[in-house]
Protein backbone atom coordinates (compact mmCIF):
# COMPACT_ATOMS: atom_id res chain seq x y z
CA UNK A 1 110.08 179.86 99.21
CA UNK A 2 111.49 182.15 97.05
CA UNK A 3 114.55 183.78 96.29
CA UNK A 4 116.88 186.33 94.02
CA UNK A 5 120.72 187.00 93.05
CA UNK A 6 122.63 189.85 94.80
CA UNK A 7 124.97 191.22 91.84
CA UNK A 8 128.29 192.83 90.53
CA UNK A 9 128.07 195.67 88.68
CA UNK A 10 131.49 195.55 86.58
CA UNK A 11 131.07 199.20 84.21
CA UNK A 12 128.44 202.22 84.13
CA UNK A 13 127.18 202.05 87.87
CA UNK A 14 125.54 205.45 88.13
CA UNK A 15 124.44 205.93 84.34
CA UNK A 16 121.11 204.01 85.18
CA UNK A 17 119.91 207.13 87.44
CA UNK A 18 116.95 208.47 85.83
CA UNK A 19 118.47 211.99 86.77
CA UNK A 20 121.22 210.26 83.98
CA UNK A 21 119.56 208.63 82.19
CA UNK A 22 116.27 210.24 80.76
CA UNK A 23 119.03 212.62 79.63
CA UNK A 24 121.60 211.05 78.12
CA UNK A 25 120.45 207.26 77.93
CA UNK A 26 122.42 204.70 80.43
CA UNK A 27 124.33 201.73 80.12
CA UNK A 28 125.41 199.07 82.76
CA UNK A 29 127.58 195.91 82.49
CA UNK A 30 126.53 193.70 85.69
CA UNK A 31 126.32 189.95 86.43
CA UNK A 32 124.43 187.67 89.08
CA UNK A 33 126.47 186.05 91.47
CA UNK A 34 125.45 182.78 93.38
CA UNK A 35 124.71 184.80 96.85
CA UNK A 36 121.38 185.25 96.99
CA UNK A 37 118.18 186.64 99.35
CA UNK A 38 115.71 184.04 100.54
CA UNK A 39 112.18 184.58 101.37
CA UNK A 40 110.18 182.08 102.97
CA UNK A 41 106.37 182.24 103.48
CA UNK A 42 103.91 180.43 104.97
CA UNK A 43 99.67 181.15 104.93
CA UNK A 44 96.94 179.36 107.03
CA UNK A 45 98.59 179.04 110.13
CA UNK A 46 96.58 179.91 113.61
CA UNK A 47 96.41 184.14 114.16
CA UNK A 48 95.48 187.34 112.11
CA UNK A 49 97.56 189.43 110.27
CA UNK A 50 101.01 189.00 109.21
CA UNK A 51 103.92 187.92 111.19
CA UNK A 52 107.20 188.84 109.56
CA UNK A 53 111.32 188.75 110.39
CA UNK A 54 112.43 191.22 107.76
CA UNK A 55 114.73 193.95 108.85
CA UNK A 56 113.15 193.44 112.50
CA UNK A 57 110.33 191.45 114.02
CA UNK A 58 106.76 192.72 113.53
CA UNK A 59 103.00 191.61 113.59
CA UNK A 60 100.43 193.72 112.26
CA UNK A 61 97.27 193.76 111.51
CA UNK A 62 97.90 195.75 108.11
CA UNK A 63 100.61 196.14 105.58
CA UNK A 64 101.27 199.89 106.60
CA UNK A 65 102.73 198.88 109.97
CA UNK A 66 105.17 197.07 108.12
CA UNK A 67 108.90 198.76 109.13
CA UNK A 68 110.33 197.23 106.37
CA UNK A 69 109.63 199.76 103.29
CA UNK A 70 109.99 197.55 100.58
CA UNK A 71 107.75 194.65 102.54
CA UNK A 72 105.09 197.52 102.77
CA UNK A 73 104.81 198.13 99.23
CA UNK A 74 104.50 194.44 97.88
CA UNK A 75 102.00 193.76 100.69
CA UNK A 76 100.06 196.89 99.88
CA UNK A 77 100.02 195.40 96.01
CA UNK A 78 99.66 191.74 96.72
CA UNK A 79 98.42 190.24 100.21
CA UNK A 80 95.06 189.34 100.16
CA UNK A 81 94.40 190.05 103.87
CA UNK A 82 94.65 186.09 105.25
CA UNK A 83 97.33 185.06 108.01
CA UNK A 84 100.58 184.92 106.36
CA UNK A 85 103.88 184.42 108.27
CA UNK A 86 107.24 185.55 106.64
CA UNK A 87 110.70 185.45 107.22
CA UNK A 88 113.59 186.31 105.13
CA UNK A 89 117.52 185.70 104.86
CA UNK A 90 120.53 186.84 103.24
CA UNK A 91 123.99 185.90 102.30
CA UNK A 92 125.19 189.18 102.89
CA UNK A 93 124.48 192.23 105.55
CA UNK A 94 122.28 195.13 103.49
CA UNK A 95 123.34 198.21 102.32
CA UNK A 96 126.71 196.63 101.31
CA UNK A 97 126.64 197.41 97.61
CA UNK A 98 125.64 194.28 96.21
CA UNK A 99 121.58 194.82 95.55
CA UNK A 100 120.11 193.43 98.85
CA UNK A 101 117.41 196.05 98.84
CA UNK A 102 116.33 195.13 95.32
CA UNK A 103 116.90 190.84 95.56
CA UNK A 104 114.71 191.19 98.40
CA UNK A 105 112.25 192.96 96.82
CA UNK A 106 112.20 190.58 93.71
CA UNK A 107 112.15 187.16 95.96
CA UNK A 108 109.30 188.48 97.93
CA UNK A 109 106.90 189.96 94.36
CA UNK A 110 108.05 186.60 92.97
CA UNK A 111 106.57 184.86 96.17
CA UNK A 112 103.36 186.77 96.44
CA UNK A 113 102.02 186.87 93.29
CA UNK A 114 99.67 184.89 92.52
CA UNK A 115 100.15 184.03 89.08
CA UNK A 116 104.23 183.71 87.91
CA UNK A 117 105.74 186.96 86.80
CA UNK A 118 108.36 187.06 84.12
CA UNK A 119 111.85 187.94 85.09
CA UNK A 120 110.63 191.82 83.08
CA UNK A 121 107.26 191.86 84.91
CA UNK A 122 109.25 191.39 88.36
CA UNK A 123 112.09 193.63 87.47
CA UNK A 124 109.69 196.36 86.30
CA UNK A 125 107.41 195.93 89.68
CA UNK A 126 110.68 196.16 91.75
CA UNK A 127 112.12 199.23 90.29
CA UNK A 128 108.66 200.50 90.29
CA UNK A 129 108.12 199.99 93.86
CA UNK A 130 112.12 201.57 94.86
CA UNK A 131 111.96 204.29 92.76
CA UNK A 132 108.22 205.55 92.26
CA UNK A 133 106.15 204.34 95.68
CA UNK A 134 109.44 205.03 97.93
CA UNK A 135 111.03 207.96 96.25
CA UNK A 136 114.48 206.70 96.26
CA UNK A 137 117.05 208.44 93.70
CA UNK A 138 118.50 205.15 92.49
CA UNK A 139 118.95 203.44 89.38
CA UNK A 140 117.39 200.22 88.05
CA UNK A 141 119.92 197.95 87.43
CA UNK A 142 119.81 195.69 90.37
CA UNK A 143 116.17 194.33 90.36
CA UNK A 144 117.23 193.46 86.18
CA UNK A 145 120.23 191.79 87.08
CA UNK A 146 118.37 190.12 90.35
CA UNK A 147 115.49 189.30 88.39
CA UNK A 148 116.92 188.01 85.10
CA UNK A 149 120.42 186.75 86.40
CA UNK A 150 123.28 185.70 84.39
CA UNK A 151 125.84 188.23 82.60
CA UNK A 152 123.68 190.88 81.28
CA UNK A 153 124.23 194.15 79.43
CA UNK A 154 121.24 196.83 80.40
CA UNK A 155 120.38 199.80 78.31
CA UNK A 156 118.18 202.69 79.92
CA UNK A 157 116.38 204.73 77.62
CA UNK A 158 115.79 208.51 78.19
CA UNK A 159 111.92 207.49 77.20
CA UNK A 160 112.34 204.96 80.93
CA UNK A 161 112.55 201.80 78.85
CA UNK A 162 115.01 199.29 79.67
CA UNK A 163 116.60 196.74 77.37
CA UNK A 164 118.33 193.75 78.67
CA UNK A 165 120.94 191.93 76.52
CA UNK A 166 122.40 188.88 77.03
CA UNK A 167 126.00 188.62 77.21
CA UNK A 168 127.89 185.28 76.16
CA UNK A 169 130.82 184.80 77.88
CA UNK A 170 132.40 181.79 77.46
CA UNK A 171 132.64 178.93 80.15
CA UNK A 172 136.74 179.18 80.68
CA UNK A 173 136.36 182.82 80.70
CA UNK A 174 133.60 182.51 83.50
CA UNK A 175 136.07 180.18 85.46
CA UNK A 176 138.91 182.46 85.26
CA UNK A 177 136.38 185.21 86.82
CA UNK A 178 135.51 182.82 89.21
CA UNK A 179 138.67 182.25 90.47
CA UNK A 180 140.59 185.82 89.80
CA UNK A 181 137.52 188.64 90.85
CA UNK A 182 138.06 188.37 95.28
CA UNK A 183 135.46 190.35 97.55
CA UNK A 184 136.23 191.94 100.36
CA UNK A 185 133.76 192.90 103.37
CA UNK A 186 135.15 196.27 104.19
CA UNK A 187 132.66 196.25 107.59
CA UNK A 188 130.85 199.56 106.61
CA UNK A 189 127.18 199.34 105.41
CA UNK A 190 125.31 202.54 104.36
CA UNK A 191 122.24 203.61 102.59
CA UNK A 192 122.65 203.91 98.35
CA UNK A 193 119.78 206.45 98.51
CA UNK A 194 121.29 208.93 100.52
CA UNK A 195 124.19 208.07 99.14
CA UNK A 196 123.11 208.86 95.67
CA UNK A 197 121.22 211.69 96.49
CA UNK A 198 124.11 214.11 96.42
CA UNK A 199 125.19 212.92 92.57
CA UNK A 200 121.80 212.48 91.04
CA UNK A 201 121.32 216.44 92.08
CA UNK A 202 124.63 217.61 90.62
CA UNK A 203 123.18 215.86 87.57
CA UNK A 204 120.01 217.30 87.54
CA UNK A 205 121.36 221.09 88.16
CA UNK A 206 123.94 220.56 84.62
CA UNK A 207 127.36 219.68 86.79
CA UNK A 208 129.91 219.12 83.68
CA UNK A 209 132.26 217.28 85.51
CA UNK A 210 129.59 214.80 86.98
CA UNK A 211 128.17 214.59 83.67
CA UNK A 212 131.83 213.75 82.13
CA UNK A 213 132.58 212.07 84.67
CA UNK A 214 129.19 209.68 83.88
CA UNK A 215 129.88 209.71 80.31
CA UNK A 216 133.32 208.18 80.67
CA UNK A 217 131.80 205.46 82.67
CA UNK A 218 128.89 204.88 80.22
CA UNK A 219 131.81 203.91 77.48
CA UNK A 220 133.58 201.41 79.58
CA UNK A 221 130.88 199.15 79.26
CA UNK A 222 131.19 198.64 75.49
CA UNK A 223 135.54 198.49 76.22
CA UNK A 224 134.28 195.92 79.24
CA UNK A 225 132.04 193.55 77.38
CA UNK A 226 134.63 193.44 74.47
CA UNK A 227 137.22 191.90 76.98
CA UNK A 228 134.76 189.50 78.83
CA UNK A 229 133.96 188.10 75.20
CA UNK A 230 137.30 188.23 74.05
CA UNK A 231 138.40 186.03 77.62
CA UNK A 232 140.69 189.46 78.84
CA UNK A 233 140.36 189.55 82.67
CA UNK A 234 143.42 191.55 83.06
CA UNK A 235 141.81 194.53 80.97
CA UNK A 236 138.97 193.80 82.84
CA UNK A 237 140.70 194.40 86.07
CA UNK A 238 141.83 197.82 84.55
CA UNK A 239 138.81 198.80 83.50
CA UNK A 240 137.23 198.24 87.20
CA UNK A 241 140.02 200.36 88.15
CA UNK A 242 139.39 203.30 86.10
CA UNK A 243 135.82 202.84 86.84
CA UNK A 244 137.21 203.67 90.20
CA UNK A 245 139.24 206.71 89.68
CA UNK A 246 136.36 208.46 87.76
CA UNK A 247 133.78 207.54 90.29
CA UNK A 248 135.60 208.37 93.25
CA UNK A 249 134.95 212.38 91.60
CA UNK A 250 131.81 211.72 92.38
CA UNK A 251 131.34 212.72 95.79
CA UNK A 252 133.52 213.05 98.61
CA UNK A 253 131.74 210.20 100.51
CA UNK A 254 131.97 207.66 97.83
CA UNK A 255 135.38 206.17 99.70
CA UNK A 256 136.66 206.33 102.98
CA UNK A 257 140.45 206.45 103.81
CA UNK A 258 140.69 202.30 105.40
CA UNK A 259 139.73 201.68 101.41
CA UNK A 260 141.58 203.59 99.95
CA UNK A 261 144.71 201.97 102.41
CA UNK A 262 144.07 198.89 101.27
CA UNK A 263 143.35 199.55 97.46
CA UNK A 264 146.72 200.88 97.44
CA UNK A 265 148.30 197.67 99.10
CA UNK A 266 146.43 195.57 96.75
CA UNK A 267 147.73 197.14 93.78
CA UNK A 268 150.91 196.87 95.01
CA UNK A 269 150.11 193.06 96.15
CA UNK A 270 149.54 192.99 92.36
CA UNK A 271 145.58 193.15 91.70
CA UNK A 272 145.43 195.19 88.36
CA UNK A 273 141.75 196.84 89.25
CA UNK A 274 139.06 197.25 91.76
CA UNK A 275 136.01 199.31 93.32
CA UNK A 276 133.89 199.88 96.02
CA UNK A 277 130.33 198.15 94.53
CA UNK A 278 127.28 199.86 94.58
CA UNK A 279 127.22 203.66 95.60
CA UNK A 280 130.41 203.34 97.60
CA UNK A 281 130.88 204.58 101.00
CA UNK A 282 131.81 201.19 102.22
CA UNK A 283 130.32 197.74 101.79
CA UNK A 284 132.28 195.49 99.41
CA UNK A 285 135.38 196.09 97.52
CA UNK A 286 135.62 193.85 94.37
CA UNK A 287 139.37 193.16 92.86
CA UNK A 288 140.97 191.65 90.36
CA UNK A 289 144.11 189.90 90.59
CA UNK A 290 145.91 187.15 88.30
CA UNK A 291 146.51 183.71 89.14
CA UNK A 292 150.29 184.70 90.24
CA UNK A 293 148.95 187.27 92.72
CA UNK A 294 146.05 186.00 94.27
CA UNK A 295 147.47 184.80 97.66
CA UNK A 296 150.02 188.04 98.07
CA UNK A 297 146.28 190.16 97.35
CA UNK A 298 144.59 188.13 99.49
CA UNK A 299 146.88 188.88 102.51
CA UNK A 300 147.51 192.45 101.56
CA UNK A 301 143.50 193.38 102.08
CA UNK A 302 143.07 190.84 104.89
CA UNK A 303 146.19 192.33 106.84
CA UNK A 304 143.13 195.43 106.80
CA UNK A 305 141.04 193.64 108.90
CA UNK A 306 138.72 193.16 105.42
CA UNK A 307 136.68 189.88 105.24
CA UNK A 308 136.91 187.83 101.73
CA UNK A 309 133.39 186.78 100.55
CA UNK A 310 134.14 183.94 98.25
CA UNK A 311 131.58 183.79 95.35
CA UNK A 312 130.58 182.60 91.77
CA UNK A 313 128.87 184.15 88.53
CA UNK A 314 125.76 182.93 88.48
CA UNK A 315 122.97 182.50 85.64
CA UNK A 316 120.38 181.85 87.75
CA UNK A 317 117.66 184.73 88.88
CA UNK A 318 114.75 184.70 90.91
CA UNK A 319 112.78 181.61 91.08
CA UNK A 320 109.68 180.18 93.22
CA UNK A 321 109.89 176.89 95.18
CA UNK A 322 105.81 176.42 96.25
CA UNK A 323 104.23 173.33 98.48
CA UNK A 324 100.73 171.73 98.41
């Protein structure tokens, strides 16, 4: 049994895009939470092939049959062609900005390799697998933050290395996030790829406002990490908001008008700062609020028909549980 983190990307979502990033050199400020995807997998058992319930029930005789993309590629790299059954599960529905796609994929290299991968080795594999053997124009930050968990700052080379830094935040300060960043279920789940797709070619054809747009968010990771050390949520919760406002220039599909409702109702409710995670286009909205205004937020986004996720920081990443 193994399993990964799902994440929060707090500043420089987008800046990991290799489109970005072999360019200019990316930055991203993200943390694991403790919602996580499980994979569970069992060998020996009576039958041929491989029995899985991924994304939808299958049994195959080879890895290519596989409809799950991601369960394709780590099969392809690591099954050794004996019965195996899988199943997996997650705290959240995919495609809802949180790094699903990418937890999954860590969990399950993590749980069929046969000798233990580092959280680098898995993180490397992952992005390897999204990015090069599927073709999708994302970035790599959520198989690093799955793999290695905890508060991390990432750095993307234009030369395709990636540099993980630890950041120490401070146990009251990780309470206070605890307790004051809410996440809200807006019911909309899309695809980041195709999502993506329209930004990372507005990059890659010179697009000054995209690329000024990605620049601005690059620096608020350095303005972000210097409030998380310095115990600042409310700046934080600025900071998320002005993440917003430049992203939203993105794309014209990055929100959707029932978010941007009840954004506006939970500023006025008092939250200081929020965005859509992920590529936007729906899945979770993460706010801040203060102590004072949590309730009043909470009922202003709820009154939207929005479901609240509760969840913690988390410095655990992707581990193995194996029996005899």
């Amino acid at each position: 049994m193994s399993s990964a983190p799902l994440r929060i990307s707090l500043a420089g979502g987008g800046t990991d895009l290799p489109s970005y990033a072999r360019r200019f050199g990316g930055s991203v400020l993200g943390s694991a939470i403790d919602l996580r995807v499980t994979v569970v997998g069992h060998t020996g058992s009576a039958g041929h092939g491989i029995r899985a319930c991924l994304d939808s029930c299958a049994h195959s005789q080879a890895p290519d049959a596989q409809i799950n993309p991601f369960a394709r590629e780590v099969l392809r790299r690591h099954w050794d062609g004996s019965p195996l059954r899988l199943a997996s599960f997650g705290d959240v529905p995919g495609g809802s900005g949180l790094g699903s796609s990418a937890a999954f994929c860590v969990a399950l290299l993590a749980g069929m390799s046969r000798q233990p991968l580092s959280p680098e080795q898995l993180a490397g594999a992952a992005g390897d697998i999204e990015t090069r053997s599927l073709g999708r124009p994302v970035g790599r930050q959520d198989p690093y933050l799955s793999a290695y968990g905890g508060m991390r700052q990432l750095y993307f080379d234009r030369s395709g290395g990636v540099e993980v830094e630890d950041v120490e935040v401070d146990a009251e300060t990780i309470r206070r996030l605890d307790d004051e960043l809410l996440l809200f279920f807006t019911g909309t789940v899309r695809d980041a790829g195709e999502m993506l797709a329209a930004q990372n070619a507005r990059v890659v054809h010179g697009d000054r406002d995209t690329q000024w747009r990605l620049h601005e968010i690059k620096e608020l990771t350095t303005v972000a990490r210097k409030a998380l050390t310095e115990g600042d949520t409310v700046s934080l919760g600025n900071l998320l908001g002005r993440h917003w406002e430049l992203k939203c220039g993105l794309g014209t599909g990055v929100s959707l008008p029932s978010v941007d409702r009840a954004y506006r109702d939970a500023l006025a409710a008092g939250a200081t700062g929020g965005k859509l995670l992920g590529a936007g286009g729906g899945g979770f909205l993460l706010l801040h609020a203060p102590a004072h205004a949590l309730d009043d937020v909470r009922a202003a986004v709820t009154a939207h028909d929005f479901t609240e996720r509760v969840f913690r920081m988390s410095a655990r990443g992707a581990d193995v549980m194996r029996c005899p």
